[in-house]
PDB file of N, CA and C in Angstrom:
ATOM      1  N   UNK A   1     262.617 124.505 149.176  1.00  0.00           N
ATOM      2  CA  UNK A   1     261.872 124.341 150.401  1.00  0.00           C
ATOM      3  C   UNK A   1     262.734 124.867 151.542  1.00  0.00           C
ATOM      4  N   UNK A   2     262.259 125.645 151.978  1.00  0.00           N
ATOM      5  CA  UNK A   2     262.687 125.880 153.231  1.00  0.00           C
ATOM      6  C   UNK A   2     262.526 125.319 154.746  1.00  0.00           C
ATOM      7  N   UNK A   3     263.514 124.955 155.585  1.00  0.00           N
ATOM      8  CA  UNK A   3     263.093 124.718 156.762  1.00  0.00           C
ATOM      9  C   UNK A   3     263.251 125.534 157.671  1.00  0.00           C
ATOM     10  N   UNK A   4     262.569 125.033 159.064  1.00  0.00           N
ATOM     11  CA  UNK A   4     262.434 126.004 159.940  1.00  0.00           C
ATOM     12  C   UNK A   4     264.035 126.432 160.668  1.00  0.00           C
ATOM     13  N   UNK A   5     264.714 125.976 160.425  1.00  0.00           N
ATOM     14  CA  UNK A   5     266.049 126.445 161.004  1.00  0.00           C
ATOM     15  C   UNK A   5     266.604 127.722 159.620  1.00  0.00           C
ATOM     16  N   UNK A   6     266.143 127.658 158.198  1.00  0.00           N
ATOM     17  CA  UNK A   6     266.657 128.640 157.527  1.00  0.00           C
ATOM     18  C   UNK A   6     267.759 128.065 156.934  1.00  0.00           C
ATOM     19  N   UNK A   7     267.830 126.883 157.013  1.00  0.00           N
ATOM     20  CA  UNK A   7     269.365 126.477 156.122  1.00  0.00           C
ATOM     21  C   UNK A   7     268.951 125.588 154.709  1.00  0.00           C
ATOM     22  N   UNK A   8     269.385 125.948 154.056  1.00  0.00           N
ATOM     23  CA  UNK A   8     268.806 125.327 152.437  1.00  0.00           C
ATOM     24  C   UNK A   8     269.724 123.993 152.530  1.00  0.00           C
ATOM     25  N   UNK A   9     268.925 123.192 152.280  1.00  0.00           N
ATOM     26  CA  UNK A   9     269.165 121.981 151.624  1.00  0.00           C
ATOM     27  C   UNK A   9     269.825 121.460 150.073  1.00  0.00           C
ATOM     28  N   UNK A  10     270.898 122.261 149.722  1.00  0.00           N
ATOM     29  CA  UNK A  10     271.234 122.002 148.126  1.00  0.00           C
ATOM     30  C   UNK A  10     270.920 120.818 147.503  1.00  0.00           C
ATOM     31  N   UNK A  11     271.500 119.624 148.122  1.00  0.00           N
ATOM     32  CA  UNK A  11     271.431 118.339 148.101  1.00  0.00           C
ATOM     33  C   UNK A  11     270.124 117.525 147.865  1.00  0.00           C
ATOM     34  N   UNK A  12     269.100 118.415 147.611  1.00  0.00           N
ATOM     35  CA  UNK A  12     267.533 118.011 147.245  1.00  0.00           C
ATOM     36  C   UNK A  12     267.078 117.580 146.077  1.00  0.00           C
ATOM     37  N   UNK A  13     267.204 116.245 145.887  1.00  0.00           N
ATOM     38  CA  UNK A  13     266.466 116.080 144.230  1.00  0.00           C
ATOM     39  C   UNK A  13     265.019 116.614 144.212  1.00  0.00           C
ATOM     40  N   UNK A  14     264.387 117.147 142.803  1.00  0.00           N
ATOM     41  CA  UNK A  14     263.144 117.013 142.704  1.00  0.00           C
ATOM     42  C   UNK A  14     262.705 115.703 143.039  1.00  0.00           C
ATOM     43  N   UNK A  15     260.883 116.133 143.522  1.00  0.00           N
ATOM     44  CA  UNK A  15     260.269 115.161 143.544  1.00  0.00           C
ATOM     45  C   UNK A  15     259.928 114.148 141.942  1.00  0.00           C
ATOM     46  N   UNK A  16     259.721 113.351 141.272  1.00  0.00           N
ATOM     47  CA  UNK A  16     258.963 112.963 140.489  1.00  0.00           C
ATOM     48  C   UNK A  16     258.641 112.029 140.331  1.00  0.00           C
ATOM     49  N   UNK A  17     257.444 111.439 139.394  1.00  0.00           N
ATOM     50  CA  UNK A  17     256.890 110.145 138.885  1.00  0.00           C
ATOM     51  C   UNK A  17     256.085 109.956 138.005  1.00  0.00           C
ATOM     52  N   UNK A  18     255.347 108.927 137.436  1.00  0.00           N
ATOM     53  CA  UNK A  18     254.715 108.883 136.421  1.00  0.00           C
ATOM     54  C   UNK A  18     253.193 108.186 137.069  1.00  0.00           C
ATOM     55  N   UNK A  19     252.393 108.657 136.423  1.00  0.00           N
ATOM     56  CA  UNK A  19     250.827 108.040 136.640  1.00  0.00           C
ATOM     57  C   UNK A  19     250.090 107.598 135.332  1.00  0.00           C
ATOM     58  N   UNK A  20     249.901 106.156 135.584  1.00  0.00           N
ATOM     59  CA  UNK A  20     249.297 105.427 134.568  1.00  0.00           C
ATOM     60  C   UNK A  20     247.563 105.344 135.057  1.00  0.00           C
ATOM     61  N   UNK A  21     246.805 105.240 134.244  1.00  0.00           N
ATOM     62  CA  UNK A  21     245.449 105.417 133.873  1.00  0.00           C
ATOM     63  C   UNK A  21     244.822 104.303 133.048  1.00  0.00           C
ATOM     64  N   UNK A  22     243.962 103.942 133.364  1.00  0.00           N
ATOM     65  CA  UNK A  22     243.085 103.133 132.283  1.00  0.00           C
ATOM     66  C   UNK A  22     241.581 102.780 132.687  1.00  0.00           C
ATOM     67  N   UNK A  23     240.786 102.944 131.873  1.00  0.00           N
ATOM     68  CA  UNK A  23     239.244 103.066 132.702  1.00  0.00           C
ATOM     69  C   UNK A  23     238.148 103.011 131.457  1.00  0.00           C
ATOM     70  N   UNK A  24     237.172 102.760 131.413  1.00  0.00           N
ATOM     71  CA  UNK A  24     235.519 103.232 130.846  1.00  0.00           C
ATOM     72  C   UNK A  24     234.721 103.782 131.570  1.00  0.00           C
ATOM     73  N   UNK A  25     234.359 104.771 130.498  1.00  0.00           N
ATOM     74  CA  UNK A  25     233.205 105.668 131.003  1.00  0.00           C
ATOM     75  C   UNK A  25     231.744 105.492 129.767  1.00  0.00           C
ATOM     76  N   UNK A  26     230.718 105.450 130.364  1.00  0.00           N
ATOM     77  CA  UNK A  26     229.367 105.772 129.452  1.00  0.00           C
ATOM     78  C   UNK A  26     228.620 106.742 129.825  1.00  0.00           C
ATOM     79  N   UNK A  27     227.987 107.068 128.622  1.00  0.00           N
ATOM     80  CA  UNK A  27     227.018 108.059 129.123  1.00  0.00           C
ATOM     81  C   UNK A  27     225.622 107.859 128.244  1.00  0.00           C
ATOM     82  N   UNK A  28     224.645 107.546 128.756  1.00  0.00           N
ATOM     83  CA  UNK A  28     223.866 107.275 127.912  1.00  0.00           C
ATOM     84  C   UNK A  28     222.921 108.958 127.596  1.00  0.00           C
ATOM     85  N   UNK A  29     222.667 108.990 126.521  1.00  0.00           N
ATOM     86  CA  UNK A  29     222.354 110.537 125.839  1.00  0.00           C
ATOM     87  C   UNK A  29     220.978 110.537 126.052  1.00  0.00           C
ATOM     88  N   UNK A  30     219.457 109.713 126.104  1.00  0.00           N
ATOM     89  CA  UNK A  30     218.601 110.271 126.544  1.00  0.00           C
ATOM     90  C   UNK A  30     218.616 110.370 127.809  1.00  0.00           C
ATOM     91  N   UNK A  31     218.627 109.535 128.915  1.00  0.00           N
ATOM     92  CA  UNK A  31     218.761 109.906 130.225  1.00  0.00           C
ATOM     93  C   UNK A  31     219.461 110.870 131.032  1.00  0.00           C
ATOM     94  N   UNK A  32     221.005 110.747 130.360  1.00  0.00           N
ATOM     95  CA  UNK A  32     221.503 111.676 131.134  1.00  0.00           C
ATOM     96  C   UNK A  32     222.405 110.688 132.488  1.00  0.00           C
ATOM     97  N   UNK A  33     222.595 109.195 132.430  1.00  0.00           N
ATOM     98  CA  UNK A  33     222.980 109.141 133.281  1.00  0.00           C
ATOM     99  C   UNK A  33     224.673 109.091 132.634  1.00  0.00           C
ATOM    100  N   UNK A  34     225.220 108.707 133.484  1.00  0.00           N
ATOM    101  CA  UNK A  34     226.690 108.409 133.526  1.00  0.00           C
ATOM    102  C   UNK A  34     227.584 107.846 134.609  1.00  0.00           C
ATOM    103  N   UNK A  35     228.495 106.757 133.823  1.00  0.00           N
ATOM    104  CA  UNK A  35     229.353 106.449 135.100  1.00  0.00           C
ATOM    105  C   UNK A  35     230.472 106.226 134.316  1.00  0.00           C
ATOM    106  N   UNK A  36     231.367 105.958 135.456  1.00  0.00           N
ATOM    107  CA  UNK A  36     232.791 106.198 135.057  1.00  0.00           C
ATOM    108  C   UNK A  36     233.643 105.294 136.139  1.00  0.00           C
ATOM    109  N   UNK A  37     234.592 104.378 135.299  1.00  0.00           N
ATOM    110  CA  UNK A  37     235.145 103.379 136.425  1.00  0.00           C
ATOM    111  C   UNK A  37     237.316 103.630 135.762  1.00  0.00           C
ATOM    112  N   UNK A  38     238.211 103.824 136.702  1.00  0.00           N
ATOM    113  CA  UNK A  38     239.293 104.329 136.660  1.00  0.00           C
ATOM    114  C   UNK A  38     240.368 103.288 137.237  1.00  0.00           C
ATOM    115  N   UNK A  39     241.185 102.833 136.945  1.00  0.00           N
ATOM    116  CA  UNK A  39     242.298 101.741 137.404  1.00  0.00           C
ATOM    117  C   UNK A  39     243.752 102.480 136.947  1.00  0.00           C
ATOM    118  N   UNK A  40     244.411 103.098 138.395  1.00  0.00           N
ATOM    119  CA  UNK A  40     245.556 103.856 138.220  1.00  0.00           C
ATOM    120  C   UNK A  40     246.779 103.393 139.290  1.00  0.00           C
ATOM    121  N   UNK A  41     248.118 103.959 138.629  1.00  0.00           N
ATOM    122  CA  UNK A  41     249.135 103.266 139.171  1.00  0.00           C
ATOM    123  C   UNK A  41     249.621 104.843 139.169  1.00  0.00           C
ATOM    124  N   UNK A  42     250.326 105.299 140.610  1.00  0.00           N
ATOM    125  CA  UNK A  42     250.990 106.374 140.637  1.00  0.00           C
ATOM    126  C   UNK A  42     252.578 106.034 140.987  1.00  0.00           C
ATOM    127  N   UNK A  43     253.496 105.890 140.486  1.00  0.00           N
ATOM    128  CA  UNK A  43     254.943 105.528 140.508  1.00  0.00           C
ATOM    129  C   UNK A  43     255.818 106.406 140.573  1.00  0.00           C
ATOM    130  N   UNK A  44     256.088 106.800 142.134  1.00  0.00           N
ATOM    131  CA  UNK A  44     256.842 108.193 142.764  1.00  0.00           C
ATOM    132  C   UNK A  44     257.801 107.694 143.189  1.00  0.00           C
ATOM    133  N   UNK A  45     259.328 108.345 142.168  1.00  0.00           N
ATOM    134  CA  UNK A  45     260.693 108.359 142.935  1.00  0.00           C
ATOM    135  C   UNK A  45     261.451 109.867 143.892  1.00  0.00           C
ATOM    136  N   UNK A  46     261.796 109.528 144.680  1.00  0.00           N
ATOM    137  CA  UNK A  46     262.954 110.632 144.877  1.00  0.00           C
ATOM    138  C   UNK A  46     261.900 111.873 145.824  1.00  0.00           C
ATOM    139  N   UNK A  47     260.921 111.008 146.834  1.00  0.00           N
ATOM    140  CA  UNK A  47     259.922 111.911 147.340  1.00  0.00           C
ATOM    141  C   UNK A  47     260.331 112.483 148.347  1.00  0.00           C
ATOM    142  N   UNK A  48     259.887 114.005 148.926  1.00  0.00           N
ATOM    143  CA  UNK A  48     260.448 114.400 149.693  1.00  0.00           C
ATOM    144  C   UNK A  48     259.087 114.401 150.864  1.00  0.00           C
ATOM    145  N   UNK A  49     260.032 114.453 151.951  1.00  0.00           N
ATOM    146  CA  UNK A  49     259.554 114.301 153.740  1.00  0.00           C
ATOM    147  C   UNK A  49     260.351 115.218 154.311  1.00  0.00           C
ATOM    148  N   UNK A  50     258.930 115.519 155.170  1.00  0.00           N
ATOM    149  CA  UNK A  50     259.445 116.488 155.843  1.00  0.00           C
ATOM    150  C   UNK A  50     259.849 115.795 157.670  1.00  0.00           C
ATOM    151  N   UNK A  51     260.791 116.004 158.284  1.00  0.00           N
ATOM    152  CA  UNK A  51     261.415 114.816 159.523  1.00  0.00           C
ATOM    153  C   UNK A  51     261.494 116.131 160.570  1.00  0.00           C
ATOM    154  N   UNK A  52     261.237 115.972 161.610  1.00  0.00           N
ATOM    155  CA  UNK A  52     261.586 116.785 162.499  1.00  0.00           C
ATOM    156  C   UNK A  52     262.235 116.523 163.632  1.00  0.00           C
ATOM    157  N   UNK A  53     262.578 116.838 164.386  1.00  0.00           N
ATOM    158  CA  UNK A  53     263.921 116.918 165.507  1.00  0.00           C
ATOM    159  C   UNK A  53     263.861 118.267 166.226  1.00  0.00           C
ATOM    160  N   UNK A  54     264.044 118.296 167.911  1.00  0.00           N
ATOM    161  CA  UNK A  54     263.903 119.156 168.360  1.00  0.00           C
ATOM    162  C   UNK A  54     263.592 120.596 167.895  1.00  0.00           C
ATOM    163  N   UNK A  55     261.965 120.153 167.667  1.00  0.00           N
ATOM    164  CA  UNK A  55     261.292 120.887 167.043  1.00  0.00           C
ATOM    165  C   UNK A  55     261.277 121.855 165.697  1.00  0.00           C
ATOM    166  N   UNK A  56     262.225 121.527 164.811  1.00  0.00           N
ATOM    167  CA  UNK A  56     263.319 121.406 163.914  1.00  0.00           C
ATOM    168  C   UNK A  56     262.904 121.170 162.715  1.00  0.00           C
ATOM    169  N   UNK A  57     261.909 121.555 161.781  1.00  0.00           N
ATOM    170  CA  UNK A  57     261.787 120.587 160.788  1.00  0.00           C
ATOM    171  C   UNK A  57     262.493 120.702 159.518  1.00  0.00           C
ATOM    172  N   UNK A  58     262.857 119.460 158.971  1.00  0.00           N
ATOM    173  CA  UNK A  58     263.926 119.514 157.198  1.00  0.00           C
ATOM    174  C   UNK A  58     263.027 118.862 156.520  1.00  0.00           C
ATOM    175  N   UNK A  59     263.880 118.987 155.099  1.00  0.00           N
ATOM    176  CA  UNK A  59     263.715 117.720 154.647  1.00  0.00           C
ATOM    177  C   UNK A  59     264.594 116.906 153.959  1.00  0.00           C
ATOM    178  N   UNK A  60     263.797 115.769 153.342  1.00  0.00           N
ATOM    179  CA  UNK A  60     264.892 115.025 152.776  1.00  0.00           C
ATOM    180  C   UNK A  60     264.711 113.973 151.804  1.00  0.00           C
ATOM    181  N   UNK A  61     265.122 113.376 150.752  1.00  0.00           N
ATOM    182  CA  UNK A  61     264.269 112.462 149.859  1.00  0.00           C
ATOM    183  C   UNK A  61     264.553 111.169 150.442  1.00  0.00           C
ATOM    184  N   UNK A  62     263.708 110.637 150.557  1.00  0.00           N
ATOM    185  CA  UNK A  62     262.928 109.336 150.936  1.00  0.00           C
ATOM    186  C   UNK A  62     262.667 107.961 150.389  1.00  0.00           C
ATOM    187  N   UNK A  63     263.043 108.168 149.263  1.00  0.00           N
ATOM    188  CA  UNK A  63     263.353 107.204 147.893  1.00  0.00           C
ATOM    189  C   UNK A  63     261.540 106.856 147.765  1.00  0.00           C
ATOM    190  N   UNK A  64     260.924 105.880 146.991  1.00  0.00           N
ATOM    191  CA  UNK A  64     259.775 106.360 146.028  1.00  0.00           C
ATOM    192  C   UNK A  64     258.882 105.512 146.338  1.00  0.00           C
ATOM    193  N   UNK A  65     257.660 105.480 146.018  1.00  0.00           N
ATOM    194  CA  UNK A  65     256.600 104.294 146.895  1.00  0.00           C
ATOM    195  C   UNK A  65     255.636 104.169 144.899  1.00  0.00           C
ATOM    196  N   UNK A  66     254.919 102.835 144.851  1.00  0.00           N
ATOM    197  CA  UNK A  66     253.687 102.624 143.869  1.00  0.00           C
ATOM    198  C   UNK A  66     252.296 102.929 145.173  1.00  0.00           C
ATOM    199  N   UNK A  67     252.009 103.668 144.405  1.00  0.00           N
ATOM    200  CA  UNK A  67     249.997 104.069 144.781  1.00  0.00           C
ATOM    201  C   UNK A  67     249.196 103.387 143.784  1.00  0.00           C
ATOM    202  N   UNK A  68     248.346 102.568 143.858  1.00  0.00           N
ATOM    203  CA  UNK A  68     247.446 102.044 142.960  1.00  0.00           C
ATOM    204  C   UNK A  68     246.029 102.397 143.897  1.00  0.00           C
ATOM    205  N   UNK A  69     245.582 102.385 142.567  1.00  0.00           N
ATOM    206  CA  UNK A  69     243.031 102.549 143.085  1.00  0.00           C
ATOM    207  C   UNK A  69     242.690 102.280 142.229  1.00  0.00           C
ATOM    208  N   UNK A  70     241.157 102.515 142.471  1.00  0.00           N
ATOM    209  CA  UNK A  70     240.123 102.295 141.440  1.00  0.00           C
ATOM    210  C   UNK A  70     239.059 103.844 141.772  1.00  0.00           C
ATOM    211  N   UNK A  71     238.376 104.524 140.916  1.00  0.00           N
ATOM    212  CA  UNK A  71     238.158 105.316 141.249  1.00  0.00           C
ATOM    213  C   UNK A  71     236.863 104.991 140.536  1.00  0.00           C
ATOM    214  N   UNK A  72     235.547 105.439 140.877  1.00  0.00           N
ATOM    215  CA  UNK A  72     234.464 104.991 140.457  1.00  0.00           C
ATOM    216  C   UNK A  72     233.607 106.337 141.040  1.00  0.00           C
ATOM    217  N   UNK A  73     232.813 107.228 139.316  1.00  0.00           N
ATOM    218  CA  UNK A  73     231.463 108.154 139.260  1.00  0.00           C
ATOM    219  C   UNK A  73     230.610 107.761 139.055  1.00  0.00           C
ATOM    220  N   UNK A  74     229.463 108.654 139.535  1.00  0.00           N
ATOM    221  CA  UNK A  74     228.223 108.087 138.738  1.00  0.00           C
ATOM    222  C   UNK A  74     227.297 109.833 138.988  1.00  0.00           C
ATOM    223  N   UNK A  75     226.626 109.597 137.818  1.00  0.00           N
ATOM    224  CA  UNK A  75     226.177 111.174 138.018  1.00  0.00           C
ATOM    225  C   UNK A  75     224.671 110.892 137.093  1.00  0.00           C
ATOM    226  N   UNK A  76     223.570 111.599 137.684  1.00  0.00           N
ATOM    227  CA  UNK A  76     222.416 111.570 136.518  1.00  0.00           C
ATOM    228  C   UNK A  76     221.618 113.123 136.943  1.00  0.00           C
ATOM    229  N   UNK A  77     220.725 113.333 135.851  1.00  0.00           N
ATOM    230  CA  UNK A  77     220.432 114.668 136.112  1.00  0.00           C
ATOM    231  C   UNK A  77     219.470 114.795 137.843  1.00  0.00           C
ATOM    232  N   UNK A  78     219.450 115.789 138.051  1.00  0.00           N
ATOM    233  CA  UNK A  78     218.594 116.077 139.278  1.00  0.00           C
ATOM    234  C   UNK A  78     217.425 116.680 138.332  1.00  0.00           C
ATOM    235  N   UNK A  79     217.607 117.888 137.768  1.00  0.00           N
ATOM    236  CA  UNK A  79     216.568 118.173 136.868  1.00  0.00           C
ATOM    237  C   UNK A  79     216.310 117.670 135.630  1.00  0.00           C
ATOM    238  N   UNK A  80     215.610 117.113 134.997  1.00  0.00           N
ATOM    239  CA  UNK A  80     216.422 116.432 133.428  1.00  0.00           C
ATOM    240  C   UNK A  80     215.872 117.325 132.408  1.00  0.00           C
ATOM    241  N   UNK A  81     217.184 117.651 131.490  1.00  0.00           N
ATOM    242  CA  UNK A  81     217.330 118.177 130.364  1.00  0.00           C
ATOM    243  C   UNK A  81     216.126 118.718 129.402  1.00  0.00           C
ATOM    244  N   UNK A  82     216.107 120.177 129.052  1.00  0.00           N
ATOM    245  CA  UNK A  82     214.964 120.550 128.403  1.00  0.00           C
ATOM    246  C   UNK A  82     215.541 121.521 127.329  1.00  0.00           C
ATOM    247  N   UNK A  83     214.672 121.956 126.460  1.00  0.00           N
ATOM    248  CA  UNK A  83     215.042 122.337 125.143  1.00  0.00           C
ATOM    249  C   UNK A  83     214.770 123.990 125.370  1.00  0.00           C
ATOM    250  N   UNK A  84     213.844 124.465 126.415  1.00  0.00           N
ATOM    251  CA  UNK A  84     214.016 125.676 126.357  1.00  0.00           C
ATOM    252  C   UNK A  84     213.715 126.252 128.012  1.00  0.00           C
ATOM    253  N   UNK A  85     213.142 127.142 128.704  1.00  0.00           N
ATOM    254  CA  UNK A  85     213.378 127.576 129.731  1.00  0.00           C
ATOM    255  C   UNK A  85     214.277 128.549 130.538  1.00  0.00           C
ATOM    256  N   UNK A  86     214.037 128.628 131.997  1.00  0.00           N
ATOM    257  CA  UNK A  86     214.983 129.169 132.498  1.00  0.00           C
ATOM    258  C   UNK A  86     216.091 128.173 133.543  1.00  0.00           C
ATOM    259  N   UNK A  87     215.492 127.127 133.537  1.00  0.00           N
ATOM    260  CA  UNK A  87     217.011 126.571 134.120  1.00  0.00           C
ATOM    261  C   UNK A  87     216.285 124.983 132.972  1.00  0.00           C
ATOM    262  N   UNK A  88     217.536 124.433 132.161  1.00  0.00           N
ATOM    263  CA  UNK A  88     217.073 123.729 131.266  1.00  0.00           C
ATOM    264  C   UNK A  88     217.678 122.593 131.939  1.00  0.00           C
ATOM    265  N   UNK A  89     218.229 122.394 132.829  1.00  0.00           N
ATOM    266  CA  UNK A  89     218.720 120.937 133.385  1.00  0.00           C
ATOM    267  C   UNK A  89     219.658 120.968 134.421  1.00  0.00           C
ATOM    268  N   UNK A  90     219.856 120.348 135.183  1.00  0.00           N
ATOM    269  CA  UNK A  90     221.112 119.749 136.375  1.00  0.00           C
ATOM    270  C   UNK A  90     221.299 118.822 136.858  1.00  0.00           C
ATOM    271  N   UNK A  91     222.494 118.596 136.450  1.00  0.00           N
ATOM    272  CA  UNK A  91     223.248 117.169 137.066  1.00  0.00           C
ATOM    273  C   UNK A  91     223.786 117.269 138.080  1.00  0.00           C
TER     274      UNK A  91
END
């Protein structure tokens, strides 16, 4: 990464972390509908920020934060599903 002054930062760890997942999804096959429900943990060390100073900007690692959600789809056809045609379905 570069900053606006042009001086490299050697001293930069990568960013990284791990993201955990766990959820159900259905879909029921004649209708066409579907939903989908998601429970996630994002666990980031060693993140980098960008800090500025007379107009100056660096960066620098920041040490690591947990992100948790819930993430929730739902989708059903607009057109529903056909066996032959020119547009046979859309969700």
């Amino acid at each position: 990464m570069r900053p606006t002054d042009n001086v490299v930062n050697t001293a930069l760890q990568a960013q990284s972390g791990w993201n955990y997942e766990a959820g159900v999804a259905c879909i029921a096959m004649i209708s066409g509908l579907r939903w989908m429900l998601r429970y996630f943990i994002i666990a980031s060390t060693t993140l980098l920020f960008a800090a500025t100073s007379d107009d100056t900007e660096y960066y620098i690692n920041a040490g690591g934060t947990n992100q948790t959600g819930f993430e929730f789809a739902f989708s059903d056809w607009l057109i529903g599903a056909k066996q032959n045609g020119f547009i046979r379905g859309y969700s």
